[in-house]
C-alpha atoms as a PDB file:
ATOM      1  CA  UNK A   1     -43.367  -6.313  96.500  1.00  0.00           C
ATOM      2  CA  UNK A   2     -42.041  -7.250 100.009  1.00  0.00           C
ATOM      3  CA  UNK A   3     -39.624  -4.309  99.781  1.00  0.00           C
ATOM      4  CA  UNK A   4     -42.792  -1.992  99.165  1.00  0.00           C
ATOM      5  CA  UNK A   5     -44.291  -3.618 102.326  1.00  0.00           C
ATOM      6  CA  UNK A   6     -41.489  -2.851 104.328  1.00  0.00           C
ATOM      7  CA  UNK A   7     -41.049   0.625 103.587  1.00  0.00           C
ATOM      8  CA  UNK A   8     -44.627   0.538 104.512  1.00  0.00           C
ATOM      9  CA  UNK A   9     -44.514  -0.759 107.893  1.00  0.00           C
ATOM     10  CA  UNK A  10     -41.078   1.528 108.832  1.00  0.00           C
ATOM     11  CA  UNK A  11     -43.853   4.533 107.875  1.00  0.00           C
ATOM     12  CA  UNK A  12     -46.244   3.184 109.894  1.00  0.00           C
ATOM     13  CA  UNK A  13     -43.798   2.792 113.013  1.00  0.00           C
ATOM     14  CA  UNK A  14     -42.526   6.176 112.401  1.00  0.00           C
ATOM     15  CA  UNK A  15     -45.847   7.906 112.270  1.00  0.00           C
ATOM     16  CA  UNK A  16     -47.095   6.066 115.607  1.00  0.00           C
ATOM     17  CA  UNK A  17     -44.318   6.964 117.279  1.00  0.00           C
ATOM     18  CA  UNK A  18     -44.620  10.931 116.328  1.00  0.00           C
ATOM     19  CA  UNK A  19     -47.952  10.444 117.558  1.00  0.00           C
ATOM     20  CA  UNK A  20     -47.681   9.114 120.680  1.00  0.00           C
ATOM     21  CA  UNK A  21     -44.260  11.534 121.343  1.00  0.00           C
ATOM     22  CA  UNK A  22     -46.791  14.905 120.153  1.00  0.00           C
ATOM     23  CA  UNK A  23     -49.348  13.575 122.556  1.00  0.00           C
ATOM     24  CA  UNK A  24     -46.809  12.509 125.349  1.00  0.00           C
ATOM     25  CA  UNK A  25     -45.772  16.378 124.689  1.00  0.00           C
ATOM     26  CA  UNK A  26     -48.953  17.995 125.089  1.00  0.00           C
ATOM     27  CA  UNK A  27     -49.885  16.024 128.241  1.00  0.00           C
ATOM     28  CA  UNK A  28     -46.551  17.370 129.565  1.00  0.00           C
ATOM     29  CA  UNK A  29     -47.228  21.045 129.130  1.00  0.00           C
ATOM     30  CA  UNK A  30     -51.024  19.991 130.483  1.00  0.00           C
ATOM     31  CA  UNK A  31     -49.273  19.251 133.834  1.00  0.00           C
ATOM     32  CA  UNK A  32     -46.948  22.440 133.770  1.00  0.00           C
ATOM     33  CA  UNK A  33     -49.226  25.089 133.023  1.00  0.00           C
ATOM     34  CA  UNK A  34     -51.588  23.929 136.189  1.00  0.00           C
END
């Protein structure tokens, strides 16, 4: 069971941090294409 939750949680972690890279990315290309 604990294994199970900790593959879990590494998901989780990954899938924030692809979210706040993608929106880190967009605000990026915000600035450039002023």
């Amino acid at each position: 069971m604990t294994e199970k939750v900790e593959r879990e949680s590494v998901l989780e972690k990954r899938r924030v941090h692809v979210i706040i890279s993608a929106k880190n990315g967009f605000d990026g290309e915000r600035e450039v294409s002023k």
